[in-house]
N, C-alpha and C. Protein backbone atom coordinates (compact mmCIF):
# COMPACT_ATOMS: atom_id res chain seq x y z
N UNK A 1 33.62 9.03 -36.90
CA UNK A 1 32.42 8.25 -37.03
C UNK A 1 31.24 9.18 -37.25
N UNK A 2 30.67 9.26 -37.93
CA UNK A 2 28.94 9.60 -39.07
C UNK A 2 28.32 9.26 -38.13
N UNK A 3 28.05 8.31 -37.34
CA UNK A 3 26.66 7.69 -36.60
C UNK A 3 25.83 7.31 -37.55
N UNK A 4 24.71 7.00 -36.75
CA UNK A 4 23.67 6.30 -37.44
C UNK A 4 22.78 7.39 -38.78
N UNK A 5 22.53 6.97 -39.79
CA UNK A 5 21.95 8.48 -40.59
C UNK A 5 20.60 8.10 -40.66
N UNK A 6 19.49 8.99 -40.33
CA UNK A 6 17.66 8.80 -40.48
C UNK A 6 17.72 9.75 -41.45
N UNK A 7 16.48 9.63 -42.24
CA UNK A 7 16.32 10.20 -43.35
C UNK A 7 14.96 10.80 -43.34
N UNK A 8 14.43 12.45 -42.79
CA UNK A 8 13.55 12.61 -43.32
C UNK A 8 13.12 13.47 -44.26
N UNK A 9 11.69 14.02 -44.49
CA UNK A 9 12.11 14.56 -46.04
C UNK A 9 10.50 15.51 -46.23
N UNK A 10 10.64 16.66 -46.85
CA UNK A 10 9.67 17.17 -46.59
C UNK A 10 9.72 18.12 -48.00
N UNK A 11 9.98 17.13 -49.43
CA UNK A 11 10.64 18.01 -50.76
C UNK A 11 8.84 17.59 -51.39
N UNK A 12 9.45 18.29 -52.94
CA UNK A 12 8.45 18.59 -53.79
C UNK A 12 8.72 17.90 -54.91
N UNK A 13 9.05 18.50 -56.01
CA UNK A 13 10.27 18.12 -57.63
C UNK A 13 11.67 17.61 -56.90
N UNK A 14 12.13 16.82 -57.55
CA UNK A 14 13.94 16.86 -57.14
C UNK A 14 14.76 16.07 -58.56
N UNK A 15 15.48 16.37 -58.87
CA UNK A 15 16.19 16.18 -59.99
C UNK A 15 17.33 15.51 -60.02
N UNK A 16 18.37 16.59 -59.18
CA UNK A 16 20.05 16.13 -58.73
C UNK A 16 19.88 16.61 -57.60
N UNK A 17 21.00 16.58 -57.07
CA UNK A 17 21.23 16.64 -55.59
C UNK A 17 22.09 18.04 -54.93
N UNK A 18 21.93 18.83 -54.62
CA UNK A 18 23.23 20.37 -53.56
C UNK A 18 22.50 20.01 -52.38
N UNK A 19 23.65 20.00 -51.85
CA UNK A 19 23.55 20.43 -50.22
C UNK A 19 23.37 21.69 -49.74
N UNK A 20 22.71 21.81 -48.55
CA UNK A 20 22.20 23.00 -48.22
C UNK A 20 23.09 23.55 -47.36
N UNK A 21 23.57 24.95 -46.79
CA UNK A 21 24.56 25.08 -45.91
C UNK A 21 24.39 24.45 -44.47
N UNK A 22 25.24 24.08 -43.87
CA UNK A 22 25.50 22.96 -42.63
C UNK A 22 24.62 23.59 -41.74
N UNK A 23 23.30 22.85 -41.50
CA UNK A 23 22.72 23.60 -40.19
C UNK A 23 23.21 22.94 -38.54
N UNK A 24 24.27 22.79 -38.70
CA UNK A 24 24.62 22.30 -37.34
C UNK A 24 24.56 23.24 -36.65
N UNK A 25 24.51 24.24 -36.65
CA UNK A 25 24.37 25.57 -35.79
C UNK A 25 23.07 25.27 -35.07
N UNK A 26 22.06 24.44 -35.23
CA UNK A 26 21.02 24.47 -35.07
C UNK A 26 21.17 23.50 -33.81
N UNK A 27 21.69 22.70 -33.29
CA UNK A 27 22.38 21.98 -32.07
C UNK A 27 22.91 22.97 -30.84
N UNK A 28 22.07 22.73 -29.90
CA UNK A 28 22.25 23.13 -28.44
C UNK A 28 23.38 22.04 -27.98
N UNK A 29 24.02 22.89 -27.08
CA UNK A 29 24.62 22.13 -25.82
C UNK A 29 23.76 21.15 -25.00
N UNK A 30 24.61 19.81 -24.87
CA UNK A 30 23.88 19.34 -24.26
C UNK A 30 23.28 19.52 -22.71
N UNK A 31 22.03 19.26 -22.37
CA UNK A 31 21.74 19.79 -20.94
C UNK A 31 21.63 18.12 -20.22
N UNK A 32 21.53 18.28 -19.03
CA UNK A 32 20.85 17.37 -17.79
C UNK A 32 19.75 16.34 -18.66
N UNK A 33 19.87 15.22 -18.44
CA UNK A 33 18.94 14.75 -19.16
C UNK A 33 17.46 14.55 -18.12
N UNK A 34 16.66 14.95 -18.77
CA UNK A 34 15.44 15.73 -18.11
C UNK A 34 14.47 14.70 -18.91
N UNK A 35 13.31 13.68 -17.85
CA UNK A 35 12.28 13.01 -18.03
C UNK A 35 11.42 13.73 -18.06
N UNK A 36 10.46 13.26 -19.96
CA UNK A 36 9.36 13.98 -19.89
C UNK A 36 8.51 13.79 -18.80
N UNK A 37 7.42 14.13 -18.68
CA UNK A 37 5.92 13.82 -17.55
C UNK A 37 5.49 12.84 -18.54
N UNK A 38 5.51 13.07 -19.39
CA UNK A 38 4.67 11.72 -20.15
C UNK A 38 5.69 10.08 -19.46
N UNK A 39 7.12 10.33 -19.56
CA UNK A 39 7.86 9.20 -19.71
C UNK A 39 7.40 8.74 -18.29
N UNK A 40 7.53 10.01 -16.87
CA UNK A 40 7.45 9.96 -15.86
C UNK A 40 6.41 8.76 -15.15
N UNK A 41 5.32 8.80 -16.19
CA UNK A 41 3.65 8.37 -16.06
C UNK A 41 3.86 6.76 -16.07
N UNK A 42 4.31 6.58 -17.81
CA UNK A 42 4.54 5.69 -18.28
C UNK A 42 5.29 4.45 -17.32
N UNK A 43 6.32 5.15 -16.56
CA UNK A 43 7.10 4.45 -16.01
C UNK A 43 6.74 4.08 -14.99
N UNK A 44 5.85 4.99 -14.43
CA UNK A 44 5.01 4.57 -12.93
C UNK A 44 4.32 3.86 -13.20
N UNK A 45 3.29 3.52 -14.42
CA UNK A 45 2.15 2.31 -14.30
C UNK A 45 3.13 1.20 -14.90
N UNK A 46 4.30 1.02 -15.82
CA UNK A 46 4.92 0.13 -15.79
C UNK A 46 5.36 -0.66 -14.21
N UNK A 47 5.91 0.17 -12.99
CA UNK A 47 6.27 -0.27 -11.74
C UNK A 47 5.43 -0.58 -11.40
N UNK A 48 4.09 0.39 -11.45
CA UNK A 48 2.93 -0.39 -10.37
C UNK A 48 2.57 -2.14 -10.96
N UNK A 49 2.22 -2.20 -12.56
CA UNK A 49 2.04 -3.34 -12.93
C UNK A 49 3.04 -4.41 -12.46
N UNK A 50 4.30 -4.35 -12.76
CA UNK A 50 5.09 -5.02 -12.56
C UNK A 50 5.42 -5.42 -10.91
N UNK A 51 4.87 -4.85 -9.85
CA UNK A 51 4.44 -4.92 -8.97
C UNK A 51 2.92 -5.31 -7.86
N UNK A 52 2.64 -5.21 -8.94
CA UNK A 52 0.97 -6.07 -8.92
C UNK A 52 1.39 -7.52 -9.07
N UNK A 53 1.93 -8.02 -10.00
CA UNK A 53 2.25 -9.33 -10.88
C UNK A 53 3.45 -9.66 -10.04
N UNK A 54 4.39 -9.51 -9.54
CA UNK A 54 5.86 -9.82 -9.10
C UNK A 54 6.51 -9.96 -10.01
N UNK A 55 6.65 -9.33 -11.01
CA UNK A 55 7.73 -9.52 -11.99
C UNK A 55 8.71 -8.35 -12.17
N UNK A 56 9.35 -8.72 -12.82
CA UNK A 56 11.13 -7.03 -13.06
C UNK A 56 9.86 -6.29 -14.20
N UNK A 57 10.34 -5.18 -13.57
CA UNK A 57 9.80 -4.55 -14.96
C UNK A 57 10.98 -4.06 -16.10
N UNK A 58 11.66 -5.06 -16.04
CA UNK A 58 12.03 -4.86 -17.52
C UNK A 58 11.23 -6.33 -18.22
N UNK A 59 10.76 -7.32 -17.65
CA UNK A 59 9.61 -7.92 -18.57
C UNK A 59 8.48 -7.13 -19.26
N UNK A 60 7.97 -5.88 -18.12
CA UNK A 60 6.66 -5.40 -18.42
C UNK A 60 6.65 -4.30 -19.04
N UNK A 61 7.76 -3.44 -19.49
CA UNK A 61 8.31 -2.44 -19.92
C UNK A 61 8.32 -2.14 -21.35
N UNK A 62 8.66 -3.53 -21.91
CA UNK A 62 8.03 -3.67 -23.82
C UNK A 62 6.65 -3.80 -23.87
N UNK A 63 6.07 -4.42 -22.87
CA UNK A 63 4.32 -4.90 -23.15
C UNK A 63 3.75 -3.95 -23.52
N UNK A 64 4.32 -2.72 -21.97
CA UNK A 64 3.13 -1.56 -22.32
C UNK A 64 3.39 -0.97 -23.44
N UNK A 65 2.38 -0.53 -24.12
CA UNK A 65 2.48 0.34 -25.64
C UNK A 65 1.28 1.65 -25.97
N UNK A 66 1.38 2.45 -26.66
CA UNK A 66 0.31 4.00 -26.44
C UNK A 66 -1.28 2.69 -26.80
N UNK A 67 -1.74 3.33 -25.84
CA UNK A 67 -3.55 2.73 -26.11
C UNK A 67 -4.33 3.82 -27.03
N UNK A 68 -5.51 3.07 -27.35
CA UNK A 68 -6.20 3.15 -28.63
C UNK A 68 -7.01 4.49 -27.86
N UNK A 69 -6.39 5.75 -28.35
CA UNK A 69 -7.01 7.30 -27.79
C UNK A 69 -8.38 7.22 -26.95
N UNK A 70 -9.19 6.45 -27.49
CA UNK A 70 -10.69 6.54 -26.74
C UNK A 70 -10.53 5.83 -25.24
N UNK A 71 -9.78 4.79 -25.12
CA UNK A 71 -9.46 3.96 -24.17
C UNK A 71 -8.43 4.40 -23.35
N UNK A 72 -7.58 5.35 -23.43
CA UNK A 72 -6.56 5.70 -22.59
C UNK A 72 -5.06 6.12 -23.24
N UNK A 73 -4.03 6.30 -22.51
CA UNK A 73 -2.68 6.47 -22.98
C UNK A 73 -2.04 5.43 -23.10
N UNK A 74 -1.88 4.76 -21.96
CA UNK A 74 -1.34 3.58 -22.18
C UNK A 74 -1.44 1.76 -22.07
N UNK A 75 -1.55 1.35 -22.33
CA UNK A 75 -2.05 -0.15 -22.75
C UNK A 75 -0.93 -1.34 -22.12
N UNK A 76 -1.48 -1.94 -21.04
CA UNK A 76 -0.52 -3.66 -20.88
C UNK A 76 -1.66 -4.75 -21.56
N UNK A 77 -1.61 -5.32 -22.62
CA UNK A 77 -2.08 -6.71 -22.68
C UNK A 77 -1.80 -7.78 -22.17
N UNK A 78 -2.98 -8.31 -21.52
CA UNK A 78 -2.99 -9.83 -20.23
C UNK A 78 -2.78 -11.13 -21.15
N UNK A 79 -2.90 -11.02 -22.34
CA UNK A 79 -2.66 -12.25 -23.33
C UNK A 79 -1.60 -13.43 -22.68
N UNK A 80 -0.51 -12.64 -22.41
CA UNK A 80 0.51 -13.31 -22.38
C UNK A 80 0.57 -14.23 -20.90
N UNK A 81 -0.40 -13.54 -20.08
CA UNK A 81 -0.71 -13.88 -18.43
C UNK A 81 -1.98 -15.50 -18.67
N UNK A 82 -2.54 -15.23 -19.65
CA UNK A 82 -3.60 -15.86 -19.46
C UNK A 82 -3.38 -17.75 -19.32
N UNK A 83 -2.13 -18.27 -19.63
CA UNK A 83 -2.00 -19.48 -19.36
C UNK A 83 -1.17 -19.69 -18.48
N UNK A 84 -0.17 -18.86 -18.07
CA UNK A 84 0.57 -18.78 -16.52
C UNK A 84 -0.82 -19.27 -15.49
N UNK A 85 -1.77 -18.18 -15.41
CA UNK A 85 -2.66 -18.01 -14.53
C UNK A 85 -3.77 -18.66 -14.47
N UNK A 86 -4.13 -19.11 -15.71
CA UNK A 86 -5.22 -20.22 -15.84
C UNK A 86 -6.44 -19.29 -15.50
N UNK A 87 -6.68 -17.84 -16.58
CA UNK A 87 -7.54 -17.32 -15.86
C UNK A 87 -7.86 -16.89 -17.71
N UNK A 88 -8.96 -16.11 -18.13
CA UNK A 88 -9.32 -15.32 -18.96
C UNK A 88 -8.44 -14.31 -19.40
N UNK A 89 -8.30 -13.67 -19.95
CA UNK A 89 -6.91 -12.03 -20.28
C UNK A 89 -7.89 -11.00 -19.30
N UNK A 90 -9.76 -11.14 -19.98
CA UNK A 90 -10.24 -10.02 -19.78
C UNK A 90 -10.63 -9.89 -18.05
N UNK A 91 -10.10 -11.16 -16.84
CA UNK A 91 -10.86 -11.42 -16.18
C UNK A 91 -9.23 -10.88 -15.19
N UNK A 92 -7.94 -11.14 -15.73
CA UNK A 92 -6.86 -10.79 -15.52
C UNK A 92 -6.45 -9.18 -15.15
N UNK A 93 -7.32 -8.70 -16.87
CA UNK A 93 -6.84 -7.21 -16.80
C UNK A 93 -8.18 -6.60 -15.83
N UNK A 94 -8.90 -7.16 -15.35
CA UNK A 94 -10.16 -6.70 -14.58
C UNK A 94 -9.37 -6.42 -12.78
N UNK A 95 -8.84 -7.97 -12.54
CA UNK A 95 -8.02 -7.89 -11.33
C UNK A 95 -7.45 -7.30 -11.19
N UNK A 96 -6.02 -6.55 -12.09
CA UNK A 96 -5.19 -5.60 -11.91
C UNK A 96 -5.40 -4.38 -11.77
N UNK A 97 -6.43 -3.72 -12.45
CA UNK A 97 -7.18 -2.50 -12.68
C UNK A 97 -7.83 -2.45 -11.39
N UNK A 98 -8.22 -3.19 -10.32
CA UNK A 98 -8.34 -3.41 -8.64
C UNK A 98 -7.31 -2.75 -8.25
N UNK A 99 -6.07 -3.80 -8.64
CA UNK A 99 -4.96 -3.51 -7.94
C UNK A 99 -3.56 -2.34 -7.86
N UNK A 100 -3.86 -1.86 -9.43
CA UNK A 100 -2.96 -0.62 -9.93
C UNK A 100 -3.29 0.22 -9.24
N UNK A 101 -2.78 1.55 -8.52
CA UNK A 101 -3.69 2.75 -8.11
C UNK A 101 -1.98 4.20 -8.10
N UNK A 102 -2.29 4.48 -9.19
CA UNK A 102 -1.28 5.30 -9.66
C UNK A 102 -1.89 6.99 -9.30
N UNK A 103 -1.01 7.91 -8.45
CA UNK A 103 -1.60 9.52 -8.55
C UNK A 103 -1.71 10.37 -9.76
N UNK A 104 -2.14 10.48 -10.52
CA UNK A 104 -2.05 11.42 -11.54
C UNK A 104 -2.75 10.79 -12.97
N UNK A 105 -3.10 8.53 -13.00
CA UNK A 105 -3.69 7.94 -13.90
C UNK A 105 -4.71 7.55 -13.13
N UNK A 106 -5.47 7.22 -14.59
CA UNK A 106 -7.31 6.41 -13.97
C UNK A 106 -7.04 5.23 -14.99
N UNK A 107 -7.10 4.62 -14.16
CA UNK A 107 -6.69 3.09 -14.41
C UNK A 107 -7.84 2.13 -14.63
N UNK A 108 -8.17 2.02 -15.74
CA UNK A 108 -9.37 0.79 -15.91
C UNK A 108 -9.23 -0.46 -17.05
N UNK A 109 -9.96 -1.49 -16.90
CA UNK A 109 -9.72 -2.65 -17.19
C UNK A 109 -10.85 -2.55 -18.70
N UNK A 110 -10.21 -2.69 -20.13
CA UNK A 110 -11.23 -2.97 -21.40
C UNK A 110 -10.78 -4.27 -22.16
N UNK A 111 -11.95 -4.56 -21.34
CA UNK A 111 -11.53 -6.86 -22.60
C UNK A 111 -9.98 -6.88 -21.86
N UNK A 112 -9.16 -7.35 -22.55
CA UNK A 112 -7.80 -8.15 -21.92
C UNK A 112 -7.05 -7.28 -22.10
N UNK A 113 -7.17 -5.58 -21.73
CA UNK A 113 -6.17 -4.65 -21.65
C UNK A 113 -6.39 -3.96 -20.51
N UNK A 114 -5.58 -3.81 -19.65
CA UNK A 114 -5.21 -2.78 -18.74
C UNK A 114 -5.08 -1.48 -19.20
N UNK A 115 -5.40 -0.46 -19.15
CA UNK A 115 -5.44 0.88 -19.70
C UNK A 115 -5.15 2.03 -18.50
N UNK A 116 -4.50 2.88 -19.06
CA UNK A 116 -3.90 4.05 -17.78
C UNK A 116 -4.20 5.54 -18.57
N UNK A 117 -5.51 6.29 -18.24
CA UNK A 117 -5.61 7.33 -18.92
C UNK A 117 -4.57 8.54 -18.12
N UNK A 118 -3.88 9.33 -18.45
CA UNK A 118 -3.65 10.71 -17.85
C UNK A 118 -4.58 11.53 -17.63
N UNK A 119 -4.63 12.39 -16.53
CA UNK A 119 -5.97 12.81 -15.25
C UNK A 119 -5.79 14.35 -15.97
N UNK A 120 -6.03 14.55 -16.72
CA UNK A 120 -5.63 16.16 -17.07
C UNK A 120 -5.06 17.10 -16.39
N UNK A 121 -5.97 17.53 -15.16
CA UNK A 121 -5.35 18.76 -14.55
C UNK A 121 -3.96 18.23 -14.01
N UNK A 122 -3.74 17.07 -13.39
CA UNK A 122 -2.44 17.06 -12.63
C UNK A 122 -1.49 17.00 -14.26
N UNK A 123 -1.86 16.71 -15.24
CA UNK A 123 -0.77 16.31 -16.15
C UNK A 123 -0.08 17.41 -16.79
N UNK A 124 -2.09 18.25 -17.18
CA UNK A 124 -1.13 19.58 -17.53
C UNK A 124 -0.81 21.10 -16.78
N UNK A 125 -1.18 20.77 -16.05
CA UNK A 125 -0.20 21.00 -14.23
C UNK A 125 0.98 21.12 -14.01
N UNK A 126 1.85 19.63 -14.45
CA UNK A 126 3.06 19.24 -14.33
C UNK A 126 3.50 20.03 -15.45
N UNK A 127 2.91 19.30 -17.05
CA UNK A 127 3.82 20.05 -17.92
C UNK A 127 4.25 21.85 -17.86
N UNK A 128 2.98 22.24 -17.36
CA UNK A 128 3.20 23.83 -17.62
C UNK A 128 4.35 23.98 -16.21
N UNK A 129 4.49 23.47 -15.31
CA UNK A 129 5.38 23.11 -14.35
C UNK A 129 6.77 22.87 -15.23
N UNK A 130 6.78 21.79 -15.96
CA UNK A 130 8.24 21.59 -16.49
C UNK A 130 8.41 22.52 -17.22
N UNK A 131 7.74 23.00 -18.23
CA UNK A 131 8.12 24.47 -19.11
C UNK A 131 8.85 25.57 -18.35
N UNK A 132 8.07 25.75 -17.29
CA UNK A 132 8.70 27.35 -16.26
C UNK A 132 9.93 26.53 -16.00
N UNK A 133 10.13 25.55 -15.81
CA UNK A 133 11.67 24.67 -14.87
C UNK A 133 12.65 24.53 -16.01
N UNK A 134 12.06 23.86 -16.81
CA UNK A 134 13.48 24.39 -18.22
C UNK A 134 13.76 25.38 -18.94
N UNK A 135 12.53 26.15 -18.82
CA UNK A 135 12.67 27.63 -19.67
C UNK A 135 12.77 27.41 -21.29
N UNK A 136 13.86 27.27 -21.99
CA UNK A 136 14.21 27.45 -23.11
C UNK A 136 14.70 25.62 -23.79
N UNK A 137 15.10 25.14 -22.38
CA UNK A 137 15.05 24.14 -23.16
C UNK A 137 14.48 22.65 -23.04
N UNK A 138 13.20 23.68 -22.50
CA UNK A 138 12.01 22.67 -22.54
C UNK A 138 11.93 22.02 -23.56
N UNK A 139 12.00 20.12 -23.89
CA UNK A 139 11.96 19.50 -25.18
C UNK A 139 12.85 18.69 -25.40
N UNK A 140 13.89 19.58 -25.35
CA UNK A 140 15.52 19.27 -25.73
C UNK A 140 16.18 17.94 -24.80
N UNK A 141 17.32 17.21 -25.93
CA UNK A 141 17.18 15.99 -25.45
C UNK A 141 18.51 15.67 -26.18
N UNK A 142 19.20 14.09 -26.01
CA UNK A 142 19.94 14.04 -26.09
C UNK A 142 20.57 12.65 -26.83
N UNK A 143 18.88 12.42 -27.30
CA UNK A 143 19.19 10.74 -27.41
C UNK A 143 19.26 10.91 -29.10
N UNK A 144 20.10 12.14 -29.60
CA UNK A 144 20.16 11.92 -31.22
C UNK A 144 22.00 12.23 -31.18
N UNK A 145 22.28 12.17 -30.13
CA UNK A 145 23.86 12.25 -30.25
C UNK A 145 24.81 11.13 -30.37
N UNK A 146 25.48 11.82 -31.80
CA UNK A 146 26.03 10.44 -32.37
C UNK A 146 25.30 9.70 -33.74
N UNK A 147 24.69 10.73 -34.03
CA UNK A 147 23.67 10.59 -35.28
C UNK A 147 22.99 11.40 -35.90
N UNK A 148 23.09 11.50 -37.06
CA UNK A 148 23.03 12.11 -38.23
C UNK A 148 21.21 11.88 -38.74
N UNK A 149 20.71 12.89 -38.99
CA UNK A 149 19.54 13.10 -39.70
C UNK A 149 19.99 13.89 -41.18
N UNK A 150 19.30 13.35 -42.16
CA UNK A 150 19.23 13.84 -43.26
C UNK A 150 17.91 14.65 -43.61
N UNK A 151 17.97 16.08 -44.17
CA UNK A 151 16.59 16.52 -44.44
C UNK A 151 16.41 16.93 -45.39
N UNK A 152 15.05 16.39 -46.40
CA UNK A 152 15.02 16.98 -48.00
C UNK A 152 14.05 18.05 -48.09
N UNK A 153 14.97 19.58 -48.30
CA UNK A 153 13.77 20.44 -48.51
C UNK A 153 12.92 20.29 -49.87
N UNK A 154 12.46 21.64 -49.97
CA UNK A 154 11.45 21.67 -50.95
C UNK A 154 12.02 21.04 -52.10
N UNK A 155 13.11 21.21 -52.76
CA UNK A 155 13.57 20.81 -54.24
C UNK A 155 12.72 21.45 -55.56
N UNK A 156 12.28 23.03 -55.77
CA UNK A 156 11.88 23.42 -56.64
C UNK A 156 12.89 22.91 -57.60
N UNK A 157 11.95 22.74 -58.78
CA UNK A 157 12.26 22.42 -60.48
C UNK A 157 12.87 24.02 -60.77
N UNK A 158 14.05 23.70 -61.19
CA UNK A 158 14.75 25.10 -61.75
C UNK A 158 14.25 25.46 -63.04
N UNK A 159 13.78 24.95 -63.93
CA UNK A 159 13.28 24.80 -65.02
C UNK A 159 11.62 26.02 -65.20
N UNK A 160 11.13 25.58 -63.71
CA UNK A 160 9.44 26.18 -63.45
C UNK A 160 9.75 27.61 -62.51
N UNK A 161 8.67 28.21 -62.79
CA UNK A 161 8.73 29.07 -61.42
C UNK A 161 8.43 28.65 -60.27
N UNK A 162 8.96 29.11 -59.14
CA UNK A 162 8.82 28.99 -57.79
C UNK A 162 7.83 29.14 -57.45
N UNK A 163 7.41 28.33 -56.51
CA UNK A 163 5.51 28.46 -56.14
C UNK A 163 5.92 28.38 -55.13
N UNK A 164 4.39 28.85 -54.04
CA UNK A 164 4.26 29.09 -53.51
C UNK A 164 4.65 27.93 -52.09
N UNK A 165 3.81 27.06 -52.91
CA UNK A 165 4.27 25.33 -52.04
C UNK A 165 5.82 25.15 -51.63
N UNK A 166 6.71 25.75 -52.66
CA UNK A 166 8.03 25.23 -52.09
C UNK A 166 8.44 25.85 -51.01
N UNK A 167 7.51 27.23 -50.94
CA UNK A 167 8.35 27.95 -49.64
C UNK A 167 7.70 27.27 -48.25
N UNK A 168 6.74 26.65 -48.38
CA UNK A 168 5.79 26.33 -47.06
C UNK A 168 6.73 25.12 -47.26
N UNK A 169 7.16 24.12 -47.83
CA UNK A 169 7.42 22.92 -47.63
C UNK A 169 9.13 23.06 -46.84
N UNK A 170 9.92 24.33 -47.88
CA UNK A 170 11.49 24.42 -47.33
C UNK A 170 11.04 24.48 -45.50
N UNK A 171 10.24 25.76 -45.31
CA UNK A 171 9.79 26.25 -43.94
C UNK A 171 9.25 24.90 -42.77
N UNK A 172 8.58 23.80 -43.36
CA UNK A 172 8.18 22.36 -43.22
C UNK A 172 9.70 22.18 -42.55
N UNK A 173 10.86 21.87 -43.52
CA UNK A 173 11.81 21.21 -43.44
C UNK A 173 12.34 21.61 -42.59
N UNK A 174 13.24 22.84 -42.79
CA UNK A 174 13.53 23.92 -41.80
C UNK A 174 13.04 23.77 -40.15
N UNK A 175 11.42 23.35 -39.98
CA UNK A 175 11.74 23.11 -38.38
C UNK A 175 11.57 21.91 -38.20
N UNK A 176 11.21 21.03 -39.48
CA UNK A 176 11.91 19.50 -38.70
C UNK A 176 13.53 19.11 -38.44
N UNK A 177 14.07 20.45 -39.38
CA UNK A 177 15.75 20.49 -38.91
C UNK A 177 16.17 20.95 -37.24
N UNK A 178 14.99 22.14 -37.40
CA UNK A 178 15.15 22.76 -35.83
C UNK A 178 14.80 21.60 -34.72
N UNK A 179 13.65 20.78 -35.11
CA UNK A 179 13.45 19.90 -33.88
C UNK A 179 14.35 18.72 -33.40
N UNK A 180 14.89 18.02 -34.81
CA UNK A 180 15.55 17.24 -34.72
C UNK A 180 17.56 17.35 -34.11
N UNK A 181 17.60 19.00 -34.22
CA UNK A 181 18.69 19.77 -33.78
C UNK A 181 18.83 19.75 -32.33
N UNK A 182 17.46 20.29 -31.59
CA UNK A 182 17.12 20.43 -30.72
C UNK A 182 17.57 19.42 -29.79
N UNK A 183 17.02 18.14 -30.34
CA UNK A 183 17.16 16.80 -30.17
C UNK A 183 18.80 15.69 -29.44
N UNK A 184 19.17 16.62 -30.47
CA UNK A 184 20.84 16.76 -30.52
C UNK A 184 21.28 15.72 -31.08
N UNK A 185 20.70 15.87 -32.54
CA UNK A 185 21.16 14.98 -33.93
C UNK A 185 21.87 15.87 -34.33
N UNK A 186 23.12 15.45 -35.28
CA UNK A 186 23.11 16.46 -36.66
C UNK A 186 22.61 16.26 -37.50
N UNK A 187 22.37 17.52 -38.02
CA UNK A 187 21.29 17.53 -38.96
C UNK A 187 21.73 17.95 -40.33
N UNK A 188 21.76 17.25 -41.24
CA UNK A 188 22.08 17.85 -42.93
C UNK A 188 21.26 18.46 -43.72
N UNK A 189 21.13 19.05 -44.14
CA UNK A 189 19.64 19.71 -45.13
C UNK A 189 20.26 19.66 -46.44
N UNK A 190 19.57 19.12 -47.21
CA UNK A 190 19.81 18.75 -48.68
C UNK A 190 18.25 19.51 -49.51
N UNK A 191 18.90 19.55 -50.51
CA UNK A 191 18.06 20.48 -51.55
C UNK A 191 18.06 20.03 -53.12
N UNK A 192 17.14 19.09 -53.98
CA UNK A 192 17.65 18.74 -54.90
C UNK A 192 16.91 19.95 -56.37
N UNK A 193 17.96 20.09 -57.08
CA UNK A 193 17.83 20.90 -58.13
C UNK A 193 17.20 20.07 -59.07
């Protein structure tokens, strides 16, 4: 079984199609599966919400989604609360933003969104914390196993000379192969002539 194949692509000219030599070499062993600090965050103002409200948080778990940068990291919209409760969204997400009180987010209420900014120092605190704790394979992950990434390098025109662009774009490709390796996809690198 192939797995699932994603396709990304980082070419120039392309004509026909060669494959590039197999960068599967580029795949670590898999490690411990290790929660970012970001996921860590995420998941805590998901519980606290979902604990404010009495509900599972696997209801509240799709709601939240990344908030609009000026406003915070992460976003619950009260929309969906507002006829349960017989209350406003913006008067909803005002109450909860009372009631959330997460260590490491600042939690405030904008119009009918709940918003959870990350507190800097504790965040990047933690991360430079998780870096020293994984060392090398800080990043690395596991949720591309069993699936196939496709990657289109540069694809210089054989016809033209080689410019300069194709080497920055192969080099482009090259570490979206490395990241997505990392990842623990396989990864194909394709090259079209």
């Amino acid at each position: 079984s192939r797995g699932r194949r994603i396709h990304a692509s980082a070419h120039g000219d392309n004509d026909s199609h060669l494959a590039l030599p197999n960068t599967k070499g580029l795949i670590l062993p898999p490690s411990p599966m290790v929660v970012s600090v970001y996921a860590k965050h995420r998941a805590a103002f998901v519980e606290a919400v979902a604990q404010a409200l009495g509900a599972p948080t696997s209801e509240i778990a799709p709601q939240v989604k990344a908030a609009e940068p000026a406003h915070g990291d992460f976003t619950f919209p009260t929309f969906a609360l507002a006829k349960a409760q017989r209350k406003p969204p913006p008067s909803i997400a005002a109450q909860l933003a009372t009631q959330v009180r997460i260590p490491g987010l600042e939690i405030s209420a904008v119009g009918p969104y709940l918003n959870a900014r990350l507190s800097p120092d504790p965040y990047v605190s933690e991360v430079v914390n998780s870096v020293r704790t994984q060392g090398e394979r800080y990043g690395s992950g596991d949720e591309g196993t069993g699936k196939t990434v496709v990657i289109d390098y540069s694809s210089p025109n054989i016809a033209k000379p080689i410019g300069f662009h194709h080497i920055r774009t192969t080099l482009l490709g090259h570490s979206i192969a490395n990241l997505y390796g990392f990842r623990g996809y396989k990864v194909e690198g394709i090259n079209y002539l």
